[in-house]
N, C-alpha and C. Protein backbone atom coordinates (compact mmCIF):
# COMPACT_ATOMS: atom_id res chain seq x y z
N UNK A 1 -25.21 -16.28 -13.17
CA UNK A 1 -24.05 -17.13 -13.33
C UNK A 1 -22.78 -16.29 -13.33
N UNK A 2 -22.65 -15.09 -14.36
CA UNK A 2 -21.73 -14.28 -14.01
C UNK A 2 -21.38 -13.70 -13.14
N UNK A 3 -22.66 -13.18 -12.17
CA UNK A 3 -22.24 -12.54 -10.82
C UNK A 3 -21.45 -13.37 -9.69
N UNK A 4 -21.96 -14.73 -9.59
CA UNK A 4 -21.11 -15.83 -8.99
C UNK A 4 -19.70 -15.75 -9.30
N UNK A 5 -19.01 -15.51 -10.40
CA UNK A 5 -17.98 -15.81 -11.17
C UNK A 5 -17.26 -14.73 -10.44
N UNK A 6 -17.87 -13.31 -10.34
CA UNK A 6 -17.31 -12.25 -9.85
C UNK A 6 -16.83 -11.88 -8.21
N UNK A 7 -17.87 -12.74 -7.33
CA UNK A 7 -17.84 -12.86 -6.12
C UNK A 7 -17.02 -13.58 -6.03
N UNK A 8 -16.74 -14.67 -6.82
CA UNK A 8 -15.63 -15.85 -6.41
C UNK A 8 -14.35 -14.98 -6.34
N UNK A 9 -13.99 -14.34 -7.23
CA UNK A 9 -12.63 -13.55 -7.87
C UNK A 9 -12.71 -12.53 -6.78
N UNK A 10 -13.47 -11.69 -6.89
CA UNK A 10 -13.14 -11.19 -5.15
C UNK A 10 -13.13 -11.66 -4.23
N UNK A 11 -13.35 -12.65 -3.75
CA UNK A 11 -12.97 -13.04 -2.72
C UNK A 11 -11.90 -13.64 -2.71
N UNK A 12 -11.57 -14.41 -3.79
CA UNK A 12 -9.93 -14.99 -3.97
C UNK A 12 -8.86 -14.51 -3.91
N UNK A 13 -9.42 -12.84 -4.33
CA UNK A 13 -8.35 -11.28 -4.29
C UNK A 13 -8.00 -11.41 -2.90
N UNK A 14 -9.01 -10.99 -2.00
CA UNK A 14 -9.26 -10.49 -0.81
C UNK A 14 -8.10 -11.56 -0.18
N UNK A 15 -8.27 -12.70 -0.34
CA UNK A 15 -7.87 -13.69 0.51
C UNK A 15 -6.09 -13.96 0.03
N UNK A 16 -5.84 -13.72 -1.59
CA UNK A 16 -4.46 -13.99 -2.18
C UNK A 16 -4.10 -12.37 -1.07
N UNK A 17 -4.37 -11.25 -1.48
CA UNK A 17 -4.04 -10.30 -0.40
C UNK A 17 -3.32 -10.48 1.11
N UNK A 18 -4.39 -11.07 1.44
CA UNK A 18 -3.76 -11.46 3.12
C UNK A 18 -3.05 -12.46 3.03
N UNK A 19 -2.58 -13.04 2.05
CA UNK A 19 -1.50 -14.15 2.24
C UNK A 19 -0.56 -14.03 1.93
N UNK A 20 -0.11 -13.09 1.26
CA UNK A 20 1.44 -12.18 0.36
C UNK A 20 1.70 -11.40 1.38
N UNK A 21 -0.04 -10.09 2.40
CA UNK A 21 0.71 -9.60 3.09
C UNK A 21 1.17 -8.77 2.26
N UNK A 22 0.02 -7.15 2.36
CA UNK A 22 -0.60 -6.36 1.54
C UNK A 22 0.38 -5.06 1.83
N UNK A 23 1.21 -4.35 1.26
CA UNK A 23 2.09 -3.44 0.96
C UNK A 23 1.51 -2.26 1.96
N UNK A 24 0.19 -1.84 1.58
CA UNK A 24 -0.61 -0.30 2.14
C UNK A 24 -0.89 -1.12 3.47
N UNK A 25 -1.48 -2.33 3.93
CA UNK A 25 -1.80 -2.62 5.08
C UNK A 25 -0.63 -2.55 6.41
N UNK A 26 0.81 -2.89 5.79
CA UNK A 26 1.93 -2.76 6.20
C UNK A 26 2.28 -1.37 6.47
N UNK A 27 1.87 -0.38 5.64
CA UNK A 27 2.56 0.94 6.38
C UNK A 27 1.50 1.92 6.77
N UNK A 28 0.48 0.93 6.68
CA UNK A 28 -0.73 2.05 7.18
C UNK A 28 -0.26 2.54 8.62
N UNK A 29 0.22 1.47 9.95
CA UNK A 29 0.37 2.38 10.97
C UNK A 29 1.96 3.54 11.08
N UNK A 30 2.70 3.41 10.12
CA UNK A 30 3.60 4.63 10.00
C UNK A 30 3.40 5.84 8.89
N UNK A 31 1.89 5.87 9.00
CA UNK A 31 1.38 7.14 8.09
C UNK A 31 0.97 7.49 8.71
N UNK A 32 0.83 7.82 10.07
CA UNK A 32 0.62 8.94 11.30
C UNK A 32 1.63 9.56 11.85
N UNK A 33 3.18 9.21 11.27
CA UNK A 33 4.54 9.84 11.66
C UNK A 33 4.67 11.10 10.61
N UNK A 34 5.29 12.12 11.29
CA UNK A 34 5.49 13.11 10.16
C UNK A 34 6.54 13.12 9.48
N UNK A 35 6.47 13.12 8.34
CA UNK A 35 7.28 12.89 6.88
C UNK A 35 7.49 11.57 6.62
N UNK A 36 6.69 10.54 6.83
CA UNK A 36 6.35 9.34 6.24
C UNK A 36 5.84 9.29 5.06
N UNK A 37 5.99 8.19 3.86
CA UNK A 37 5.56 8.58 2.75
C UNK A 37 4.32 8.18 3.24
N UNK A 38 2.85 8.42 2.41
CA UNK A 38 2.08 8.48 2.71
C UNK A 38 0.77 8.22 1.29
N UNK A 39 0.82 8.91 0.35
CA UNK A 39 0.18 8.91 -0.97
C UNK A 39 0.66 7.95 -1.52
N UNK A 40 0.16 6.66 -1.66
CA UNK A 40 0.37 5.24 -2.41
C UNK A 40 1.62 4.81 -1.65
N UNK A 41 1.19 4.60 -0.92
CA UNK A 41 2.47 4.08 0.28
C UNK A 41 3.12 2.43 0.11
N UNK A 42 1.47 2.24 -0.09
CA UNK A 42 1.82 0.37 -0.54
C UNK A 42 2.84 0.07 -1.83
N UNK A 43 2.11 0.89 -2.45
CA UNK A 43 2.41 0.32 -4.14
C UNK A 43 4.00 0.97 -4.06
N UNK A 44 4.36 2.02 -3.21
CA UNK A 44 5.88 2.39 -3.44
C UNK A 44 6.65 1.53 -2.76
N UNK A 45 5.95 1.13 -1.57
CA UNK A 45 6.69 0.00 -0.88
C UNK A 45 6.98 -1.09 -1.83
N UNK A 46 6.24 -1.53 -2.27
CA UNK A 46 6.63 -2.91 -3.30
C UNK A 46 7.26 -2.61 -4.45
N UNK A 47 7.40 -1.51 -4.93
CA UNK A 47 8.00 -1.09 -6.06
C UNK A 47 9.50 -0.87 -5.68
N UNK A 48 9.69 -0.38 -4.13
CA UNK A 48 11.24 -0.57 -3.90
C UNK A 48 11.66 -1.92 -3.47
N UNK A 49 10.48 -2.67 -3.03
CA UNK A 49 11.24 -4.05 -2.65
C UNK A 49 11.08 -4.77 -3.93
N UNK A 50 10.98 -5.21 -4.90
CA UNK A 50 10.96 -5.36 -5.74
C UNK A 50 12.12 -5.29 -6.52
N UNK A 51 12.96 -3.74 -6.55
CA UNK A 51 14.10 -3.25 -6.92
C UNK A 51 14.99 -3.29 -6.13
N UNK A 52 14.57 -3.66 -4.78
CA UNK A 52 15.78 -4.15 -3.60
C UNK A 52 16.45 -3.10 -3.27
N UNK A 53 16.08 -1.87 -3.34
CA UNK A 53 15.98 -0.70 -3.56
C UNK A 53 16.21 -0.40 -1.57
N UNK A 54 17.00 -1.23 -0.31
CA UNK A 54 17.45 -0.81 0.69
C UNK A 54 17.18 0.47 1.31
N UNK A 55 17.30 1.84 0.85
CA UNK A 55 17.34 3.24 1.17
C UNK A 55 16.38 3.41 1.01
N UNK A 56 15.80 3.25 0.35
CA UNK A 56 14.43 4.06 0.28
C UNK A 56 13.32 2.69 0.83
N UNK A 57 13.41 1.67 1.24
CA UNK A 57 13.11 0.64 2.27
C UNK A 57 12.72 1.43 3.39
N UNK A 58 13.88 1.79 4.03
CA UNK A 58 13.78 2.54 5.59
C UNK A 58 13.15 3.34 5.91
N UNK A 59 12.50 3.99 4.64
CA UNK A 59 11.73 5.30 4.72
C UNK A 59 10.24 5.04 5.73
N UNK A 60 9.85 3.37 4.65
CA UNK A 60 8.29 3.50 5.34
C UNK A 60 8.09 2.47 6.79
N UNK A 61 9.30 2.02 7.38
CA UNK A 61 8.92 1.53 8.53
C UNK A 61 8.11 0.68 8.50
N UNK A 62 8.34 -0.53 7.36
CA UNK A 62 7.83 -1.36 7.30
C UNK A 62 8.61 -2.53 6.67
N UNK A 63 7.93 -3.45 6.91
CA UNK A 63 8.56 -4.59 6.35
C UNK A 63 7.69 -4.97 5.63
N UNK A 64 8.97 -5.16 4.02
CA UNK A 64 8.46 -5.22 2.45
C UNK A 64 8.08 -6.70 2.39
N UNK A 65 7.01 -7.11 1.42
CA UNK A 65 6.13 -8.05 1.27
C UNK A 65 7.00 -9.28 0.68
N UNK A 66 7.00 -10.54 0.73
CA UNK A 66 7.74 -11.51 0.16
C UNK A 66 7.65 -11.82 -0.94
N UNK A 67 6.63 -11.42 -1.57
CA UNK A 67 6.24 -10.97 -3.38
C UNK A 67 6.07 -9.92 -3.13
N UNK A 68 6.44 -9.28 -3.45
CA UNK A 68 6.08 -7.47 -3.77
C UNK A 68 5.37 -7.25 -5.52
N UNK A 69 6.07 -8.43 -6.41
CA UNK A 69 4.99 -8.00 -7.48
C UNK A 69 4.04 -8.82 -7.68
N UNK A 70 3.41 -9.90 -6.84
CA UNK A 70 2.47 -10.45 -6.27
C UNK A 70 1.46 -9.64 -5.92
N UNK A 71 1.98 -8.44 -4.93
CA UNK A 71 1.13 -7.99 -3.99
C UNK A 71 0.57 -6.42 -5.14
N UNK A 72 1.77 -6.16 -5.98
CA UNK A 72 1.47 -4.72 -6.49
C UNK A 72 -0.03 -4.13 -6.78
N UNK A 73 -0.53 -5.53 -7.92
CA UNK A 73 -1.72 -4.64 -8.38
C UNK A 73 -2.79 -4.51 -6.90
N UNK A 74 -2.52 -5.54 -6.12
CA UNK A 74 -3.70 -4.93 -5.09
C UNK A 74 -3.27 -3.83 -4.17
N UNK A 75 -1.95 -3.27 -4.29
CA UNK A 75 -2.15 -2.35 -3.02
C UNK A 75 -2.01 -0.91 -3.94
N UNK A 76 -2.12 -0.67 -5.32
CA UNK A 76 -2.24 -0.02 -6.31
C UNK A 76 -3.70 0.39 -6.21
N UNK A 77 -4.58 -0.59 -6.23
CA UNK A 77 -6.04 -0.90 -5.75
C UNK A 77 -6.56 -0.49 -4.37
N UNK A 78 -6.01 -0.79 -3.46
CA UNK A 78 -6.33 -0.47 -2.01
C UNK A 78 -5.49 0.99 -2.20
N UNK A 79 -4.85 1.54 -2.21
CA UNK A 79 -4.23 2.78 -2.31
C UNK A 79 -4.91 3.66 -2.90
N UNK A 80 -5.59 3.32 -4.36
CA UNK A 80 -6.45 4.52 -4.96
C UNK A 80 -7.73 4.20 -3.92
N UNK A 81 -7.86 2.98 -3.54
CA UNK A 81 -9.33 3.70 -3.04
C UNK A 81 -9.52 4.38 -1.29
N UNK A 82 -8.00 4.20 -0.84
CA UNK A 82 -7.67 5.62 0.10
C UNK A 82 -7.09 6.69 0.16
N UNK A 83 -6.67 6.81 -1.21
CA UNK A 83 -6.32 7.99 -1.63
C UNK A 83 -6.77 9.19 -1.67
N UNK A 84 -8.18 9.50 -1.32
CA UNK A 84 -8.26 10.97 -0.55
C UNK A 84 -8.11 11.52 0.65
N UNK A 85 -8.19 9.80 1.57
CA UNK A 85 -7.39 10.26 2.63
C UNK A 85 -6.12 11.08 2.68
N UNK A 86 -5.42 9.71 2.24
CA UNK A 86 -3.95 9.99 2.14
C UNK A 86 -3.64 11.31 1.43
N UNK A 87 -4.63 11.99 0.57
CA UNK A 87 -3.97 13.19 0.06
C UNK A 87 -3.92 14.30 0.96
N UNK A 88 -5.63 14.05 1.61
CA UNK A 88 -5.74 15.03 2.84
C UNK A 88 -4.87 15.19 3.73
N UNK A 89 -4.23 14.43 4.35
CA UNK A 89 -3.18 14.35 4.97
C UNK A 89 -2.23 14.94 4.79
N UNK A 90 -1.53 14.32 3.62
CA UNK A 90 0.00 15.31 2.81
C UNK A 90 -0.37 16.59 2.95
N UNK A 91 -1.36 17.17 1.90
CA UNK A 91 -1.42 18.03 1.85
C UNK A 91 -1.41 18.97 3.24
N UNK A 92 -1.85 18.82 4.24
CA UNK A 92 -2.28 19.20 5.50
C UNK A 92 -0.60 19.45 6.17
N UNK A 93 -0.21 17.97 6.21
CA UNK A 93 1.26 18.06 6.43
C UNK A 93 2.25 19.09 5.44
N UNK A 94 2.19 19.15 4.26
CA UNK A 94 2.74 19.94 3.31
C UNK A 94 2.56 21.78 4.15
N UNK A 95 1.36 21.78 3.72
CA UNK A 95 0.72 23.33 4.00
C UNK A 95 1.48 23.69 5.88
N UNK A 96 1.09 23.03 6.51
CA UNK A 96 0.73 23.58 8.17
C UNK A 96 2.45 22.28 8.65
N UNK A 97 3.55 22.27 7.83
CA UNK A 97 4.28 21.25 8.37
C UNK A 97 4.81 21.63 9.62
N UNK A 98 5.76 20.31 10.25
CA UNK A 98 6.33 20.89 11.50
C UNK A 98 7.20 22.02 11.78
């Protein structure tokens, strides 16, 4: 009975996600540009749209979510769990930059 309860809620995640129009899904394709932010990309995205925060907007080449604190805890969520990508990366970029 509980496991039902749990599948429901993920999937309701999954689905409230794609309907806000997910922060990390938005700048995933400008994290192959060099000096794009990149390490929790989502969750900073919504944290500046949120604060309306313009300048630092432009950074990720994306367009910020229409709830941004709607969308936070999941791309907080989707972010840690690509976050060794994304570190590999920086770091790579950091060490060997252009």
């Amino acid at each position: 009975m509980c496991r039902s309860y749990l599948i429901v809620f993920l999937i309701m995640c999954l689905v409230a996600t794609g309907l806000i129009g997910c922060g990390t899904v938005r700048t995933m394709p400008s994290m192959g540009s060099y000096g794009s932010p990149k390490m929790m990309s989502g969750s900073r995205l919504d944290y500046h749209a949120a604060r309306e925060d313009m300048t630092a907007l432009r950074k990720f080449n994306a367009e910020a979510p229409e709830h941004p604190l709607i969308d936070l805890p999941f791309s907080v969520l989707l972010d840690a769990i690509i976050l060794p990508i994304t570190f590999s990366v920086s770091a790579y970029e950091f060490v060997f930059g252009k």
